[in-house]
C-alpha atoms as a PDB file:
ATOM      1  CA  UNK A   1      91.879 120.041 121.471  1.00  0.00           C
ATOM      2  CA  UNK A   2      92.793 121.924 124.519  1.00  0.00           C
ATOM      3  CA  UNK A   3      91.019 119.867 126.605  1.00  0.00           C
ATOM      4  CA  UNK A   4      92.544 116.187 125.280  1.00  0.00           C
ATOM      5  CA  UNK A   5      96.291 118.541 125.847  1.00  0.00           C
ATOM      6  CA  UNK A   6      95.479 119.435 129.477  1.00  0.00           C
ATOM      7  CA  UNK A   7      94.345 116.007 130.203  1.00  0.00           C
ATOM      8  CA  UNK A   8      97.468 114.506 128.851  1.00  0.00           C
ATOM      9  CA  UNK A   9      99.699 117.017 131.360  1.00  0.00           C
ATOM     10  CA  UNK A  10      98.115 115.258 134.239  1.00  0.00           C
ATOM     11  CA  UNK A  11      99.166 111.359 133.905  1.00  0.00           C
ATOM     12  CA  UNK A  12     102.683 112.031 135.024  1.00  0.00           C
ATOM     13  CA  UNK A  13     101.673 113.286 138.470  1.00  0.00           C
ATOM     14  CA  UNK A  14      98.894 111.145 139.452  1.00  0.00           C
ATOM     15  CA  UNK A  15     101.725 108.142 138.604  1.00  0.00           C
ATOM     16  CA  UNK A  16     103.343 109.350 141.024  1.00  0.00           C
ATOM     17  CA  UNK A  17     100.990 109.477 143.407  1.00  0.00           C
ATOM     18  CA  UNK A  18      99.406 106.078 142.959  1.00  0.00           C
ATOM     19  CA  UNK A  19     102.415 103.946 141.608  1.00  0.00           C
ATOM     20  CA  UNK A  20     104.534 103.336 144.320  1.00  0.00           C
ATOM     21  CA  UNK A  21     101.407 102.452 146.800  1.00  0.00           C
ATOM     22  CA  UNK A  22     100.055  99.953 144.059  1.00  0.00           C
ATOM     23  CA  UNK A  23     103.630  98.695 144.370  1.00  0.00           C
ATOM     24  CA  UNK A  24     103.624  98.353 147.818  1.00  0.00           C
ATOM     25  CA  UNK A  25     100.594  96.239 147.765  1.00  0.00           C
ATOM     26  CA  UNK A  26     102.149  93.798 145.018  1.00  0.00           C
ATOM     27  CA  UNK A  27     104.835  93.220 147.380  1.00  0.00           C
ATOM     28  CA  UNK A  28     102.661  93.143 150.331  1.00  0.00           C
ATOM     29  CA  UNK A  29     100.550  90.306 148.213  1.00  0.00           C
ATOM     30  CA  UNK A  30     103.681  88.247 146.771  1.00  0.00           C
ATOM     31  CA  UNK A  31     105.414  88.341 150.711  1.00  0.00           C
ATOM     32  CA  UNK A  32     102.264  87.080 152.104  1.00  0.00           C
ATOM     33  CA  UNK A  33     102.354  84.140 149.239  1.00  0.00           C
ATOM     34  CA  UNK A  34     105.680  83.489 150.011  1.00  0.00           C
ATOM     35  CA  UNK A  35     105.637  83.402 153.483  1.00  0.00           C
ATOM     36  CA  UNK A  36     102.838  80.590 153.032  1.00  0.00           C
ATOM     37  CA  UNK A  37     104.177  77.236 153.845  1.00  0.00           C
ATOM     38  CA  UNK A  38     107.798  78.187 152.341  1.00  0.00           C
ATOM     39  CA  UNK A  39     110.327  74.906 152.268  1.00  0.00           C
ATOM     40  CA  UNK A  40     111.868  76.214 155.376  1.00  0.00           C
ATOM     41  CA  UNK A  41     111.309  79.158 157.910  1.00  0.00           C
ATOM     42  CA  UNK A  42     114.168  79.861 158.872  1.00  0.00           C
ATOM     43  CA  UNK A  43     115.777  80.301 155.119  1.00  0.00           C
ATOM     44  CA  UNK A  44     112.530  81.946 154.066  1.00  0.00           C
ATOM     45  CA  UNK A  45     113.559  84.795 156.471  1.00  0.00           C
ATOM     46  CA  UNK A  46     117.103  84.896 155.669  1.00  0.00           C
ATOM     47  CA  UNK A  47     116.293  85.464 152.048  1.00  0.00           C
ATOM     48  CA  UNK A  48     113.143  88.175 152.451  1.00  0.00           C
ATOM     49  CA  UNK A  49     114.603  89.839 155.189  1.00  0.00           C
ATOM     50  CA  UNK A  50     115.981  92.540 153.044  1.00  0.00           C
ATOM     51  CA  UNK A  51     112.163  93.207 152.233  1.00  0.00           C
ATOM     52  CA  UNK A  52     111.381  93.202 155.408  1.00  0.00           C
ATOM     53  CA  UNK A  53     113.683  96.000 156.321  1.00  0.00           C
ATOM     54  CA  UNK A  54     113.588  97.763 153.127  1.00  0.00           C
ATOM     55  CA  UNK A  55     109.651  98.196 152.742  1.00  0.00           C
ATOM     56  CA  UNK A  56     108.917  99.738 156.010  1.00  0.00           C
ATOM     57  CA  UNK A  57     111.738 101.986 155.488  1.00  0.00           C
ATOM     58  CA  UNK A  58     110.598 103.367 151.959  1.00  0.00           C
ATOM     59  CA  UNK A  59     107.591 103.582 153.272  1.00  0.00           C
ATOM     60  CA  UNK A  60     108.825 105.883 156.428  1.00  0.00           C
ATOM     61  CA  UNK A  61     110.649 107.937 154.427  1.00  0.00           C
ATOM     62  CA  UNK A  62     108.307 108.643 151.562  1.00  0.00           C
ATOM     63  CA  UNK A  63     107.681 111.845 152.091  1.00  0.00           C
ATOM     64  CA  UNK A  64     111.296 113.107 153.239  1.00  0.00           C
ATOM     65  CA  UNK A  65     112.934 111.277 150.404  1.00  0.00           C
ATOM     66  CA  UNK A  66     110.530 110.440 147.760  1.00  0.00           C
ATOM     67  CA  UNK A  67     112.162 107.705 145.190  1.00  0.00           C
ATOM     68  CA  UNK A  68     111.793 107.632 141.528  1.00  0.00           C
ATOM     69  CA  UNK A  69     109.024 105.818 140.044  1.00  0.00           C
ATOM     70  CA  UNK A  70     111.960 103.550 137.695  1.00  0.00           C
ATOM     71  CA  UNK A  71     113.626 102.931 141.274  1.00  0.00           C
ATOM     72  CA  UNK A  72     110.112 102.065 142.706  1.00  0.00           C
ATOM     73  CA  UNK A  73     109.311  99.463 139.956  1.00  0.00           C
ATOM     74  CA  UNK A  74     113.126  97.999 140.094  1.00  0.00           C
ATOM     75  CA  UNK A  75     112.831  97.311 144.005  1.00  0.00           C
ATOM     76  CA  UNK A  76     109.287  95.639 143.839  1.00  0.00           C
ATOM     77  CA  UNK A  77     110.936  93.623 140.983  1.00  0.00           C
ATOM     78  CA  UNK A  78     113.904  92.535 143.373  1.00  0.00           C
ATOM     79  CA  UNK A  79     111.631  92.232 146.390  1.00  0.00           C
ATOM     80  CA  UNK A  80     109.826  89.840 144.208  1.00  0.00           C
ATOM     81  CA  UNK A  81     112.479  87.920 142.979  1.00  0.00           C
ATOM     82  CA  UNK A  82     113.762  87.735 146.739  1.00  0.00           C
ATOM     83  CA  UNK A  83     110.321  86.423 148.097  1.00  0.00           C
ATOM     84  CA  UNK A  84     110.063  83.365 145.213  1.00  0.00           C
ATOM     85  CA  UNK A  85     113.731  82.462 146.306  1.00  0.00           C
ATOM     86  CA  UNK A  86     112.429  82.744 149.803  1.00  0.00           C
ATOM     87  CA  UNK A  87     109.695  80.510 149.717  1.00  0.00           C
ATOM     88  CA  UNK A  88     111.140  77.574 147.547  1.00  0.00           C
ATOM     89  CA  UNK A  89     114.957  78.269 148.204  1.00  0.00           C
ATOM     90  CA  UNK A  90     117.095  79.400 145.036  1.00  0.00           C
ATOM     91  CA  UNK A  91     118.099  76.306 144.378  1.00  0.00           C
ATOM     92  CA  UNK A  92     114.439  73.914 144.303  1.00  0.00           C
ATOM     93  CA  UNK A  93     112.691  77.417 142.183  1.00  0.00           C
ATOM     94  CA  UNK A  94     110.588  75.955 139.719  1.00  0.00           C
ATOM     95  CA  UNK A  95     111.208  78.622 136.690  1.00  0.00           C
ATOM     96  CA  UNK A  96     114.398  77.667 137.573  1.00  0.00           C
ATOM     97  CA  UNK A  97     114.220  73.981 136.817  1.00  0.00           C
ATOM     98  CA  UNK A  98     112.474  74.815 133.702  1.00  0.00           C
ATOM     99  CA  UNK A  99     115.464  76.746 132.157  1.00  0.00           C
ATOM    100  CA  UNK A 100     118.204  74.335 133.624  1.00  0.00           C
ATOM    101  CA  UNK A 101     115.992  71.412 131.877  1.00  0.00           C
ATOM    102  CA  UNK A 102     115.577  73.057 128.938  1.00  0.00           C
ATOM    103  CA  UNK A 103     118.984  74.948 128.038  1.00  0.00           C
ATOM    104  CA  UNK A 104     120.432  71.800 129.488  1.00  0.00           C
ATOM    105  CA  UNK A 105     122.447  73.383 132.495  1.00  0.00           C
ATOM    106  CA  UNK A 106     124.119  71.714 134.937  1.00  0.00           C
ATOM    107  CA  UNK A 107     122.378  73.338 137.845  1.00  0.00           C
ATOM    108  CA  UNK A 108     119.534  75.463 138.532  1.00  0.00           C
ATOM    109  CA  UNK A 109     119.803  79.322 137.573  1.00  0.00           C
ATOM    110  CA  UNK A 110     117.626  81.106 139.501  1.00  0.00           C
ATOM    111  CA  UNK A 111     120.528  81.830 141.777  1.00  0.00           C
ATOM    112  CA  UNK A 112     122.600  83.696 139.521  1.00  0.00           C
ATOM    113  CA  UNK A 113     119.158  85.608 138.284  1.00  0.00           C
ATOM    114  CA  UNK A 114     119.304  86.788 141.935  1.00  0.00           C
ATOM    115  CA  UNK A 115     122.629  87.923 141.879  1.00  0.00           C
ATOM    116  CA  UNK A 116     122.839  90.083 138.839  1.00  0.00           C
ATOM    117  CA  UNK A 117     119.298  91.146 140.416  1.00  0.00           C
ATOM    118  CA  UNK A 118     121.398  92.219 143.630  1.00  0.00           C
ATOM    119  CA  UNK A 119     123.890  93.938 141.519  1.00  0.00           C
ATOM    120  CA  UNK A 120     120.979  95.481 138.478  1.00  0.00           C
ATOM    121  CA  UNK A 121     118.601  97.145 141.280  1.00  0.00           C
ATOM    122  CA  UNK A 122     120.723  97.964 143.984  1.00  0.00           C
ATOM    123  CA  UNK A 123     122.907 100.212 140.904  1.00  0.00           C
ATOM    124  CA  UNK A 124     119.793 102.721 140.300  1.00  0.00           C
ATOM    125  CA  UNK A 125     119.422 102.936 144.334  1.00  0.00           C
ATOM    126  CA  UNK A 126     122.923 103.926 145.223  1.00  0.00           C
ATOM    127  CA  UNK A 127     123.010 106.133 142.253  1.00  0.00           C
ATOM    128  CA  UNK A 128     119.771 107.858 143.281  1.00  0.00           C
ATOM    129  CA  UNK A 129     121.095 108.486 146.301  1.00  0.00           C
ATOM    130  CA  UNK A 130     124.439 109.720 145.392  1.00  0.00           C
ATOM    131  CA  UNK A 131     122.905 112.239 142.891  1.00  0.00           C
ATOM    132  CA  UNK A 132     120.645 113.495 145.559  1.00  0.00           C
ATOM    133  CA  UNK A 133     122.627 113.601 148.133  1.00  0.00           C
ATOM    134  CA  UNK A 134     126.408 114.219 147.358  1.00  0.00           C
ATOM    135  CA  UNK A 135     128.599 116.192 145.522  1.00  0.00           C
ATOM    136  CA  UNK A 136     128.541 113.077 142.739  1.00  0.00           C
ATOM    137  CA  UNK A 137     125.845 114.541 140.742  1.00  0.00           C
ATOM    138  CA  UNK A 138     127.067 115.384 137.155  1.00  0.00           C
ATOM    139  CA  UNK A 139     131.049 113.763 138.171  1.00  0.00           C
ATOM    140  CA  UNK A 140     132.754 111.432 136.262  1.00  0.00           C
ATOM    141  CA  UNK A 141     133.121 109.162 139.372  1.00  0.00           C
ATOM    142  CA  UNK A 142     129.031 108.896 139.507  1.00  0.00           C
ATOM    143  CA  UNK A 143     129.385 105.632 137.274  1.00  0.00           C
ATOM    144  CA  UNK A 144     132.284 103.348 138.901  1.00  0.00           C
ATOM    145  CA  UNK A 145     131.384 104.612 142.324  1.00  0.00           C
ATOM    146  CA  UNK A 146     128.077 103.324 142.033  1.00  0.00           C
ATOM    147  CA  UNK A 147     129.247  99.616 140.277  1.00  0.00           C
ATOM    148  CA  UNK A 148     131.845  99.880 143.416  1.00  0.00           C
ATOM    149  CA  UNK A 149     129.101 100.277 146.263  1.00  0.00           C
ATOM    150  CA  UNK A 150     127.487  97.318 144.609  1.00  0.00           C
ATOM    151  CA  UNK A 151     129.832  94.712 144.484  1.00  0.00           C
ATOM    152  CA  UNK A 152     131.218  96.094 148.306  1.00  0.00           C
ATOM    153  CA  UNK A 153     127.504  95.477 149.022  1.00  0.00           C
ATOM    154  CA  UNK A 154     127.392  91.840 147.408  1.00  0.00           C
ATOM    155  CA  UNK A 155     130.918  90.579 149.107  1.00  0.00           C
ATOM    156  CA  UNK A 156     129.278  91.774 152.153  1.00  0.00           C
ATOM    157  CA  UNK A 157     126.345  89.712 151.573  1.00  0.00           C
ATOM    158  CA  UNK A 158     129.016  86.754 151.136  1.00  0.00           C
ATOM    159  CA  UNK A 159     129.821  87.430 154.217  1.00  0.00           C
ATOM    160  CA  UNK A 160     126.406  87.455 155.910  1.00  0.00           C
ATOM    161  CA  UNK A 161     126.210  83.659 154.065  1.00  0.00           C
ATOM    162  CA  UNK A 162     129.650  82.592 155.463  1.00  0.00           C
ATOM    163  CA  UNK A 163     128.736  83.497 159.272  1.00  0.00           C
ATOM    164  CA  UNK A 164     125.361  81.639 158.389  1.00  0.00           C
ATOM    165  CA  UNK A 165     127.012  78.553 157.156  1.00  0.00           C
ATOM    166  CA  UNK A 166     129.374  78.991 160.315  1.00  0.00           C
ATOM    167  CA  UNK A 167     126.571  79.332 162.162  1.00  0.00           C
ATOM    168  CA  UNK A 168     123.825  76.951 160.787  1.00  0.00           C
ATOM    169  CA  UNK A 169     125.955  74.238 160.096  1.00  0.00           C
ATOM    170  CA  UNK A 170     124.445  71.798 157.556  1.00  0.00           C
ATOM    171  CA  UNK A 171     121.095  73.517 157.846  1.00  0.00           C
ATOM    172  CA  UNK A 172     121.949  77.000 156.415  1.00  0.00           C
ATOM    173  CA  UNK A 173     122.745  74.912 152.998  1.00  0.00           C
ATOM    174  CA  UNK A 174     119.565  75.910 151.568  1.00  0.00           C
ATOM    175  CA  UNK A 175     120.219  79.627 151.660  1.00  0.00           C
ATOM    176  CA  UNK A 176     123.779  79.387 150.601  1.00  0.00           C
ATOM    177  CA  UNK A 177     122.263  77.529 147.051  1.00  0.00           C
ATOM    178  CA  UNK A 178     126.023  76.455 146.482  1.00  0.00           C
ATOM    179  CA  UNK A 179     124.665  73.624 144.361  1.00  0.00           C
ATOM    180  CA  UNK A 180     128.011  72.243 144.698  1.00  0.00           C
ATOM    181  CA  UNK A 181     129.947  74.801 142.988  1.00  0.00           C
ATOM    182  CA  UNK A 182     133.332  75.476 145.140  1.00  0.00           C
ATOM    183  CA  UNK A 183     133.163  78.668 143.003  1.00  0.00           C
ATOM    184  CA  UNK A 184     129.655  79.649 144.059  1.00  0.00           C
ATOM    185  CA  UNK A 185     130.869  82.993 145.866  1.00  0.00           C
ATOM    186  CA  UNK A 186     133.004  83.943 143.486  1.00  0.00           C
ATOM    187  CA  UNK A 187     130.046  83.560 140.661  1.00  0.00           C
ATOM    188  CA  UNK A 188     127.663  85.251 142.828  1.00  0.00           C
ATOM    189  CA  UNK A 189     130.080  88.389 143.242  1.00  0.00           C
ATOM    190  CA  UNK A 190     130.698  88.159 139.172  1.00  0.00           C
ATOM    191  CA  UNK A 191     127.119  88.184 138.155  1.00  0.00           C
ATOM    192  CA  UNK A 192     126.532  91.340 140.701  1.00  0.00           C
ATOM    193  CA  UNK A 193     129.299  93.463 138.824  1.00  0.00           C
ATOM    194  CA  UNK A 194     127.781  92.120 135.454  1.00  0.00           C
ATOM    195  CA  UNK A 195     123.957  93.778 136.588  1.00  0.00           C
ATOM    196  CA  UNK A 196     125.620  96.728 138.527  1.00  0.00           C
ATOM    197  CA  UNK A 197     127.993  97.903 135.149  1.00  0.00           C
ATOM    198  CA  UNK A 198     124.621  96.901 132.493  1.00  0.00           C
ATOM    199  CA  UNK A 199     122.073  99.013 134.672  1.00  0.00           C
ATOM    200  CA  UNK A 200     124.454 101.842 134.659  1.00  0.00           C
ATOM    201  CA  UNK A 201     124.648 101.602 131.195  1.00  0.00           C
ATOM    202  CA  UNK A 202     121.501 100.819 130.058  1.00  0.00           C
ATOM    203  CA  UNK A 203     119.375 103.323 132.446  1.00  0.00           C
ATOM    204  CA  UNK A 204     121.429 106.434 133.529  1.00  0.00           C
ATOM    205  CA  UNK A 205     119.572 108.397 130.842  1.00  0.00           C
ATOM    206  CA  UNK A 206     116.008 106.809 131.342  1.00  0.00           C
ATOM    207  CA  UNK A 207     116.513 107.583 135.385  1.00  0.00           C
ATOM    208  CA  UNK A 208     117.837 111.232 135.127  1.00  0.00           C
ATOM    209  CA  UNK A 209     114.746 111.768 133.196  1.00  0.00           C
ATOM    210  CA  UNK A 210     112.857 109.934 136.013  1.00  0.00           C
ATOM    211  CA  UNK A 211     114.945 112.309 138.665  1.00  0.00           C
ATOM    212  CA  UNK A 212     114.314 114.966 136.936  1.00  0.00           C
ATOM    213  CA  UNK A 213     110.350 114.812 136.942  1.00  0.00           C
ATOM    214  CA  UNK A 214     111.251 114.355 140.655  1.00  0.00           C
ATOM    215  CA  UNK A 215     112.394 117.792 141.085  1.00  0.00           C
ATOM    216  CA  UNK A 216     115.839 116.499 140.867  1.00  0.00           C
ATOM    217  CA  UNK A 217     118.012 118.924 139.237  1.00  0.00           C
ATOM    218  CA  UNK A 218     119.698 117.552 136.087  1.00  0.00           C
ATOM    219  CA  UNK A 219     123.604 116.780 135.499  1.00  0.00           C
ATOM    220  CA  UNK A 220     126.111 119.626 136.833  1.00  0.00           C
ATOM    221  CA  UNK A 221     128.847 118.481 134.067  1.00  0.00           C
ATOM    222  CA  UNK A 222     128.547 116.376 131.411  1.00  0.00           C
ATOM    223  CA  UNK A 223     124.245 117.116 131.371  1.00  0.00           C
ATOM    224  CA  UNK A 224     122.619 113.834 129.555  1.00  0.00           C
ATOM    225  CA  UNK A 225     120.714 115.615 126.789  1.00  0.00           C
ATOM    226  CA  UNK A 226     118.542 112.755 127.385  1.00  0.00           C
ATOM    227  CA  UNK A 227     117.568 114.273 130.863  1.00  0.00           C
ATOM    228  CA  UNK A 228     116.645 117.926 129.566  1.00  0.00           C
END
């Protein structure tokens, strides 16, 4: 019996050794797929380049500032999600067309996915990062701060689309994926506060017990008893 208890301390730690480089293969795989004959180049890079940016850098950093194994799982997600829109444009994605066909939509989904994707994922990063590295941890202000960084980060990101449709003309109209909805910006900022506000709600506990197998001292005020 002690033996079958001593092996089941050890799980936790090898996870976190050999999760997030399994990870980083996955997304290293699905990039390479994606960047395979995608619909267009130049959109294909528009849409990943996030991944491009954001794996080398979590990879740099990995020892200085380790992340969560729930944040590390959440980004490959996104990064996945990011590289299918890449390679077929958010509008043309097949899974896509298979919901709009079959709940009858007017236009193609996988768009809006992508958004409350930009709003779900990013909400566990900035949250990570506020617990670790400012006086946030335990406050009150943790919560709408970190739905507030995420929508400032998705009207940004509207922005980044309007200087590409300024720039591109006609031709940046695959990585806009208006579908001809005049409201399309507007939608896109909506569905990021809808995945910012439900991933604060539905996995501050489940991360502060990920942050605290981190080493990440628990909640100052207010302690989650889920996190002890």
């Amino acid at each position: 019996m002690r033996r079958s208890a001593s092996a089941g301390a050890t799980p936790a730690p090898v996870t976190r050794r050999t999760l997030p480089p399994a990870l980083v293969g996955v997304v290293l795989a699905g990039m390479a797929l994606s960047a395979w004959h995608p619909h267009d180049r130049t959109t294909w890079l528009l849409e990943t380049v996030w991944v491009l940016i954001g794996l080398p850098l979590a990879v740099l950093y990995r020892r200085r500032f380790p992340l969560t194994n729930l944040l590390c799982c959440l980004l490959a997600a996104h990064a996945l999600v990011l590289a299918l829109g890449g390679h077929y444009t958010y509008a043309q994605v097949p899974l896509g067309d298979w919901v709009r066909d079959g709940l009858g939509l007017d236009r193609n989904p996988y768009d809006r996915f992508g958004h409350l994707m930009q709003g779900f994922v990013p909400a566990v990063l900035v949250r990570e990062v506020l617990i670790r590295t400012s006086p946030l941890r335990g406050s009150r202000w943790l919560a709408p701060l970190t739905v507030s960084a995420c929508l400032a980060f998705s009207a940004v990101f509207e922005m980044f689309e309007w200087a590409a449709a300024v720039i591109g003309g006609s031709a940046a109209d695959d990585f806009l994926a208006t579908q001809g909805d005049a409201w399309d910006t507007q939608w896109d900022m909506f569905c990021a506060l809808i995945g910012a506000t439900v991933s604060v709600l539905l996995l501050s506990r489940l991360h502060d017990r990920h942050l605290a197998a981190l080493g990440v001292p628990g909640q100052v005020r207010g302690e989650s008893t889920a996190a002890r």
